[in-house]
N, C-alpha and C. Protein backbone atom coordinates (compact mmCIF):
# COMPACT_ATOMS: atom_id res chain seq x y z
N UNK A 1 -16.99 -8.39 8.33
CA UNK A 1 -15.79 -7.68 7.89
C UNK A 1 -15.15 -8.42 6.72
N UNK A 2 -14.73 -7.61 6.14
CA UNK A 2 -14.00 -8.44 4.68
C UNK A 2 -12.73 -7.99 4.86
N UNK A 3 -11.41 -8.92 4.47
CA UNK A 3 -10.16 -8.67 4.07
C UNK A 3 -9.81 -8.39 3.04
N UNK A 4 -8.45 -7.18 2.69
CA UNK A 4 -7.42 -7.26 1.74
C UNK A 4 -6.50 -7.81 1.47
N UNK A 5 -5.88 -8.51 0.92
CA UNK A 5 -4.59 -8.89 1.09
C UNK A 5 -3.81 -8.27 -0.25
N UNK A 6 -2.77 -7.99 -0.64
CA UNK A 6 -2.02 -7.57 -2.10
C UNK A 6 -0.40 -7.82 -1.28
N UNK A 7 0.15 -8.43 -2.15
CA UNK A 7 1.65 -9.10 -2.50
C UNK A 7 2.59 -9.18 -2.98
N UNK A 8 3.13 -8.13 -3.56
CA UNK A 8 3.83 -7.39 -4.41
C UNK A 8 5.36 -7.66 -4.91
N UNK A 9 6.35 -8.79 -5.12
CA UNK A 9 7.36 -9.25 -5.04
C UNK A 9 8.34 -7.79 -5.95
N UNK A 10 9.30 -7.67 -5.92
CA UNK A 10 10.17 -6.94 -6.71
C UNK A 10 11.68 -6.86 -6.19
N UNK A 11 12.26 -6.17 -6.85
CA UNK A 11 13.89 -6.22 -6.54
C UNK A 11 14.53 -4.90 -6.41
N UNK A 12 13.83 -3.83 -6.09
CA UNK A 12 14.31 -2.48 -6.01
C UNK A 12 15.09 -2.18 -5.02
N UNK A 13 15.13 -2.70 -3.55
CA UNK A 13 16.17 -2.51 -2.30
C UNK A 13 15.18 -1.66 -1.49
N UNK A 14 15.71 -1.49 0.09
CA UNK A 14 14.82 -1.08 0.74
C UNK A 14 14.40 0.40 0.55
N UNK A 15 15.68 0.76 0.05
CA UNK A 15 15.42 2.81 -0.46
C UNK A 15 14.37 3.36 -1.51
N UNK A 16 14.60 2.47 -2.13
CA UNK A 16 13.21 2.90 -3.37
C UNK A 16 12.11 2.24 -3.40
N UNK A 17 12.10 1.19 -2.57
CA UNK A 17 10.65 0.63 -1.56
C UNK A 17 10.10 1.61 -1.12
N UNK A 18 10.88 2.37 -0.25
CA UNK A 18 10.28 2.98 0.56
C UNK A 18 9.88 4.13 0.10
N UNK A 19 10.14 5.20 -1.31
CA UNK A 19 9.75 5.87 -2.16
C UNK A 19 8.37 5.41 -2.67
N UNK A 20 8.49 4.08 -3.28
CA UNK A 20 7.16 3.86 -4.16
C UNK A 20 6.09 3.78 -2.83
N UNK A 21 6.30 3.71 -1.49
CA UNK A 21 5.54 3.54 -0.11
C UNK A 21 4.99 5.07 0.22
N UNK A 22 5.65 5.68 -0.06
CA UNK A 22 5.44 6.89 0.34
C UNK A 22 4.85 7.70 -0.66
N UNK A 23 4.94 7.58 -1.87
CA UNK A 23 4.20 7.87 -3.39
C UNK A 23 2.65 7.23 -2.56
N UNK A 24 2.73 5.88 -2.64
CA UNK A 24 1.33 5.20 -2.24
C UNK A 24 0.68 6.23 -1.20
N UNK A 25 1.16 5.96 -0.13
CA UNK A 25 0.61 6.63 0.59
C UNK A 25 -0.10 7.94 0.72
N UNK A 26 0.66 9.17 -0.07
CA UNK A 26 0.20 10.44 -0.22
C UNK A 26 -0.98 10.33 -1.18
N UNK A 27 -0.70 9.09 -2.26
CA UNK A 27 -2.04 9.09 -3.08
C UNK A 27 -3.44 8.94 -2.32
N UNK A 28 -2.80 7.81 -1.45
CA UNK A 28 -4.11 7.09 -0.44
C UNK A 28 -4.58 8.03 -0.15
N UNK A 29 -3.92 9.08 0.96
CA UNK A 29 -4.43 9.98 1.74
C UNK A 29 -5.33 11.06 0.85
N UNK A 30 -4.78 11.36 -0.29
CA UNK A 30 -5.81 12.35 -1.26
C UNK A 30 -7.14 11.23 -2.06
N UNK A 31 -6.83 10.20 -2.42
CA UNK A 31 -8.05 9.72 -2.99
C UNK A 31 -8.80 8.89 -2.40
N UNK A 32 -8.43 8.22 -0.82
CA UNK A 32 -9.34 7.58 -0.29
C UNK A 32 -9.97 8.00 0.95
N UNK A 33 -9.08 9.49 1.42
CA UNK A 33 -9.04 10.07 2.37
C UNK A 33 -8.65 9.15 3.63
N UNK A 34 -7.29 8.26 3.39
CA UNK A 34 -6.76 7.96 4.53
C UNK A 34 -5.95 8.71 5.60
N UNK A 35 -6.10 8.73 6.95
CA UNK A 35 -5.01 9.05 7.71
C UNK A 35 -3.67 7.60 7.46
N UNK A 36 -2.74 8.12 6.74
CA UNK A 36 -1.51 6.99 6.76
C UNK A 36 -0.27 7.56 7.67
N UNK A 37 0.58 6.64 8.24
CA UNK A 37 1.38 7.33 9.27
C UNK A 37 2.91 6.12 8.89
N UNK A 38 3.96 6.65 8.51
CA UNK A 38 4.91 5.89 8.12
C UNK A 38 5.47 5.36 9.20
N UNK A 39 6.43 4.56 9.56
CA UNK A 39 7.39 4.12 10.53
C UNK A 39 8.55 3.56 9.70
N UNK A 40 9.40 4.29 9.87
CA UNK A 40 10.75 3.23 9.63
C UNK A 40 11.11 2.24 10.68
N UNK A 41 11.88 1.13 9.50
CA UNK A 41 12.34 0.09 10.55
C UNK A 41 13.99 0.08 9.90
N UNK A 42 14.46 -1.12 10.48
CA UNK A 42 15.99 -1.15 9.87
C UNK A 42 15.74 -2.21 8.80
N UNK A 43 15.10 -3.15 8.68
CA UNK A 43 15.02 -3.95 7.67
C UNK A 43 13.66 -4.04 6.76
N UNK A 44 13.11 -3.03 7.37
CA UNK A 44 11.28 -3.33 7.27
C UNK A 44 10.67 -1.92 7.35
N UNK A 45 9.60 -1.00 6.75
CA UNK A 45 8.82 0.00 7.40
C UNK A 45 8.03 -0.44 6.99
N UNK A 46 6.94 -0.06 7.96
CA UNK A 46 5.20 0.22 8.31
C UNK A 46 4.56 1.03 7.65
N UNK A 47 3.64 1.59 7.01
CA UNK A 47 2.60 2.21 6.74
C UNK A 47 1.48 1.87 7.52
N UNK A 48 0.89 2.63 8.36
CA UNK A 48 0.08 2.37 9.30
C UNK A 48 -1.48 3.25 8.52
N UNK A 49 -2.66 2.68 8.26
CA UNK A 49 -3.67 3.85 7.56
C UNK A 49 -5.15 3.23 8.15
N UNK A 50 -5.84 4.02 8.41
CA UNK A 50 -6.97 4.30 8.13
C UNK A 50 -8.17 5.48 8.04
N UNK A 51 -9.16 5.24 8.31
CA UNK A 51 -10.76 6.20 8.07
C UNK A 51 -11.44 5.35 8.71
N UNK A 52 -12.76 5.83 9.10
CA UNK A 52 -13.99 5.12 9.33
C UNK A 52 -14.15 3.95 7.97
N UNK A 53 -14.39 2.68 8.52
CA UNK A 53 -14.82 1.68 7.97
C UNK A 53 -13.53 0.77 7.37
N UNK A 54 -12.31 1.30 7.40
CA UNK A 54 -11.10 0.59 6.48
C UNK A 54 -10.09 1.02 8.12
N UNK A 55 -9.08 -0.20 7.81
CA UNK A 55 -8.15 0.02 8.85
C UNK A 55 -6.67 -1.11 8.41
N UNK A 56 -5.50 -0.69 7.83
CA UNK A 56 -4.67 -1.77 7.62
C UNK A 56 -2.89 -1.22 7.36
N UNK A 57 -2.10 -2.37 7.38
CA UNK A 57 -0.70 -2.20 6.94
C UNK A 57 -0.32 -2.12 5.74
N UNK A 58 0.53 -1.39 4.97
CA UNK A 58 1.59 -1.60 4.14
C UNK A 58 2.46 -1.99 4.75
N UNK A 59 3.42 -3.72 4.85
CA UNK A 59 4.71 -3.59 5.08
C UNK A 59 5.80 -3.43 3.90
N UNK A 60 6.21 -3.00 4.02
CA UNK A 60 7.81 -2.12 2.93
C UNK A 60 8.96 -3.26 3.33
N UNK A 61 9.37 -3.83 2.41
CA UNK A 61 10.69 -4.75 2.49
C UNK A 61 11.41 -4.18 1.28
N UNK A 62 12.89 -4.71 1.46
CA UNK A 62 13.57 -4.85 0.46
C UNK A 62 12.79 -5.21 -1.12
N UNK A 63 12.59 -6.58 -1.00
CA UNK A 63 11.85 -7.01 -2.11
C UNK A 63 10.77 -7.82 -2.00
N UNK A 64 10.05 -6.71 -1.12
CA UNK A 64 8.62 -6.72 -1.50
C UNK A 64 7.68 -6.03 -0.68
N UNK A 65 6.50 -5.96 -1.06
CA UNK A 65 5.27 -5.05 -0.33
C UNK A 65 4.09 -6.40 -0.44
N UNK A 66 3.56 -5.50 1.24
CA UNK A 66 2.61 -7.00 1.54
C UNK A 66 1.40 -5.84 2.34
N UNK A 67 0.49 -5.39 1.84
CA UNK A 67 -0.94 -4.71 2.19
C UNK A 67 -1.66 -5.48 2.61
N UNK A 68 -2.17 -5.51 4.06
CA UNK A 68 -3.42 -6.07 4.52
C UNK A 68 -4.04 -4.94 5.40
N UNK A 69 -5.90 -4.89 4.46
CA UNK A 69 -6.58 -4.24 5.36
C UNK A 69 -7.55 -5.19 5.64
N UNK A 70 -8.36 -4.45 6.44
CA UNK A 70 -9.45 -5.15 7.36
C UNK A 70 -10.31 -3.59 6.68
N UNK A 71 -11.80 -4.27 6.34
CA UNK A 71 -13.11 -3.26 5.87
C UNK A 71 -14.44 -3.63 6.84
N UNK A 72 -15.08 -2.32 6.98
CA UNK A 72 -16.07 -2.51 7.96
C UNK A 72 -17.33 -2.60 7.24
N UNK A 73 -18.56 -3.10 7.76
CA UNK A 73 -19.68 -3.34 6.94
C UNK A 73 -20.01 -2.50 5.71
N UNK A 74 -19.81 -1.59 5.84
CA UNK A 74 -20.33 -0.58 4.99
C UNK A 74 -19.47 -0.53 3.42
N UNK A 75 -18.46 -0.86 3.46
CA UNK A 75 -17.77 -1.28 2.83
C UNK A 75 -17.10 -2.43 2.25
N UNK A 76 -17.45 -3.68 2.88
CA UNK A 76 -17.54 -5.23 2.37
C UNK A 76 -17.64 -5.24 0.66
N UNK A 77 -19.22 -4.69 0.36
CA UNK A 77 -19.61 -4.58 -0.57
C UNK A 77 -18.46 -4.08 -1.52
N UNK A 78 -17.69 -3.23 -1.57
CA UNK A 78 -16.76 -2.56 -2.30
C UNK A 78 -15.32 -3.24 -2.49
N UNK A 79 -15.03 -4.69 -1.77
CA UNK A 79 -14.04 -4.70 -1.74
C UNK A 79 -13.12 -5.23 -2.42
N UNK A 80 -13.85 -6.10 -3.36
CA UNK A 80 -13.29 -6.37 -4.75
C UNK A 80 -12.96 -4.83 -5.76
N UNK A 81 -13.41 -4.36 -5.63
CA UNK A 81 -13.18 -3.10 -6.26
C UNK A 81 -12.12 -1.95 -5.73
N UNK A 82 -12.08 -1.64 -4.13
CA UNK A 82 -10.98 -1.23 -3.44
C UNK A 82 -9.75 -2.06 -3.84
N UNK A 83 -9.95 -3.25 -3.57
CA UNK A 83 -8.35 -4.09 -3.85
C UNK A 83 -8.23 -3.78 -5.44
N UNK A 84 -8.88 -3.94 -5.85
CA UNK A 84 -8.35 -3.97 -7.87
C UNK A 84 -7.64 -2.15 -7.39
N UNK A 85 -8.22 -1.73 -7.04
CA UNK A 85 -7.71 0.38 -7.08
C UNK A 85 -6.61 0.05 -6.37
N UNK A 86 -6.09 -0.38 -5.47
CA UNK A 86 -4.74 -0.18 -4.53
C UNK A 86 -3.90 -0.90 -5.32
N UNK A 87 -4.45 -2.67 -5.76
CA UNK A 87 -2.91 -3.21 -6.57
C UNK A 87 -3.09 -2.64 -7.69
N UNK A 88 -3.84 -1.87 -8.12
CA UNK A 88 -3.32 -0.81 -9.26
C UNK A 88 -2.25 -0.15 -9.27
N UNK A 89 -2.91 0.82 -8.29
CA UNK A 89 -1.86 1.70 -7.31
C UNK A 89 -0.26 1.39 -7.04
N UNK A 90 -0.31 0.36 -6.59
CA UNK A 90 1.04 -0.12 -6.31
C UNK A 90 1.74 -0.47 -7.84
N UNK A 91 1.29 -1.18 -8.17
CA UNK A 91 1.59 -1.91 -9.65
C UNK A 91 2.16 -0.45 -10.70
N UNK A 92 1.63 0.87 -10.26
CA UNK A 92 1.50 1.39 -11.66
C UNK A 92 2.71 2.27 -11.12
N UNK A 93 2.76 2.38 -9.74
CA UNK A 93 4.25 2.91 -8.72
C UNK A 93 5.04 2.23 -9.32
N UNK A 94 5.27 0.61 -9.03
CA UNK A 94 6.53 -0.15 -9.28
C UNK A 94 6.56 -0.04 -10.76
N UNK A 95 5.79 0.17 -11.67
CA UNK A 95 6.42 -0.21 -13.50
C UNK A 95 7.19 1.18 -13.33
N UNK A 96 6.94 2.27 -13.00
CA UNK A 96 7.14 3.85 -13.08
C UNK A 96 8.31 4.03 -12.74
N UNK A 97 8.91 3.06 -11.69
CA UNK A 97 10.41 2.94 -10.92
C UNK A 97 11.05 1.93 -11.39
N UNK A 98 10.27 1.02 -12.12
CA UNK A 98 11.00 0.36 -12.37
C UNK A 98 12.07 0.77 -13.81
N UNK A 99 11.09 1.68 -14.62
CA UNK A 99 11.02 2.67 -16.03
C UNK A 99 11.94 3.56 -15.78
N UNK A 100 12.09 3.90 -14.84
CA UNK A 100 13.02 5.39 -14.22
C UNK A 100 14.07 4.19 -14.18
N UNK A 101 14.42 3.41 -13.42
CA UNK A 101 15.79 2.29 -13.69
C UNK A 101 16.73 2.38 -14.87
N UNK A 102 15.72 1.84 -15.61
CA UNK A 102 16.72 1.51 -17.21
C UNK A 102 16.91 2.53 -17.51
C-alpha cells in the first residue's frame, strides 16, 4: 500500500475552507469517481472518500487542509501522479478564493 499525504496551510477561516472542501470534493467525485461524504465539525470537518483501491480524509480547518489517503496495489504505481492531481486540485481551489478575496 502506498500513502498520500498533502498540507495545505492558508488563512481563509473555517467558512470558506469549507467551500474550497466541497468544490474539491464534487470535483473528486466526477474525475476520480469517488464516493466523498462531508461531516461537519465545530472547529474541524471531515471529508470522508473513497472507490475500490483508494480510501482517505480531507481534514478542513480554519487554516488549513491536511489529505491523507491510503492506495491499494493496483494503484501504488500511480501515486506520485494522483498526489501531483489532488495538490493541484486543492492549490488551484485556494489561488481562485484567494483571487475572489482581493
Amino acid at each position: 500500500m502506498s500513502a498520500i499525504h498533502i498540507h495545505r496551510h492558508h488563512q481563509l477561516g473555517l467558512p470558506q475552507a469549507r467551500e474550497i472542501a466541497r468544490q474539491w470534493a464534487h470535483k473528486a467525485e466526477r474525475k476520480f469517481d469517488l464516493r466523498c461524504h462531508y461531516l461537519n465539525g465545530d472547529t474541524q470537518d471531515t471529508v470522508r472518500f473513497e472507490r475500490s483501491g483508494i480510501q482517505g480524509t480531507l481534514q478542513v480547518r480554519a487554516d488549513q487542509f491536511e489529505l491523507a489517503a491510503q492506495l491499494g496495489f493496483l494503484f501504488s504505481a500511480f501515486a506520485p501522479r494522483i498526489e501531483a492531481e489532488i495538490a493541484a486540485q486543492i492549490d488551484s481551489l485556494l489561488q481562485a478564493q484567494i483571487h475572489h478575496r482581493h
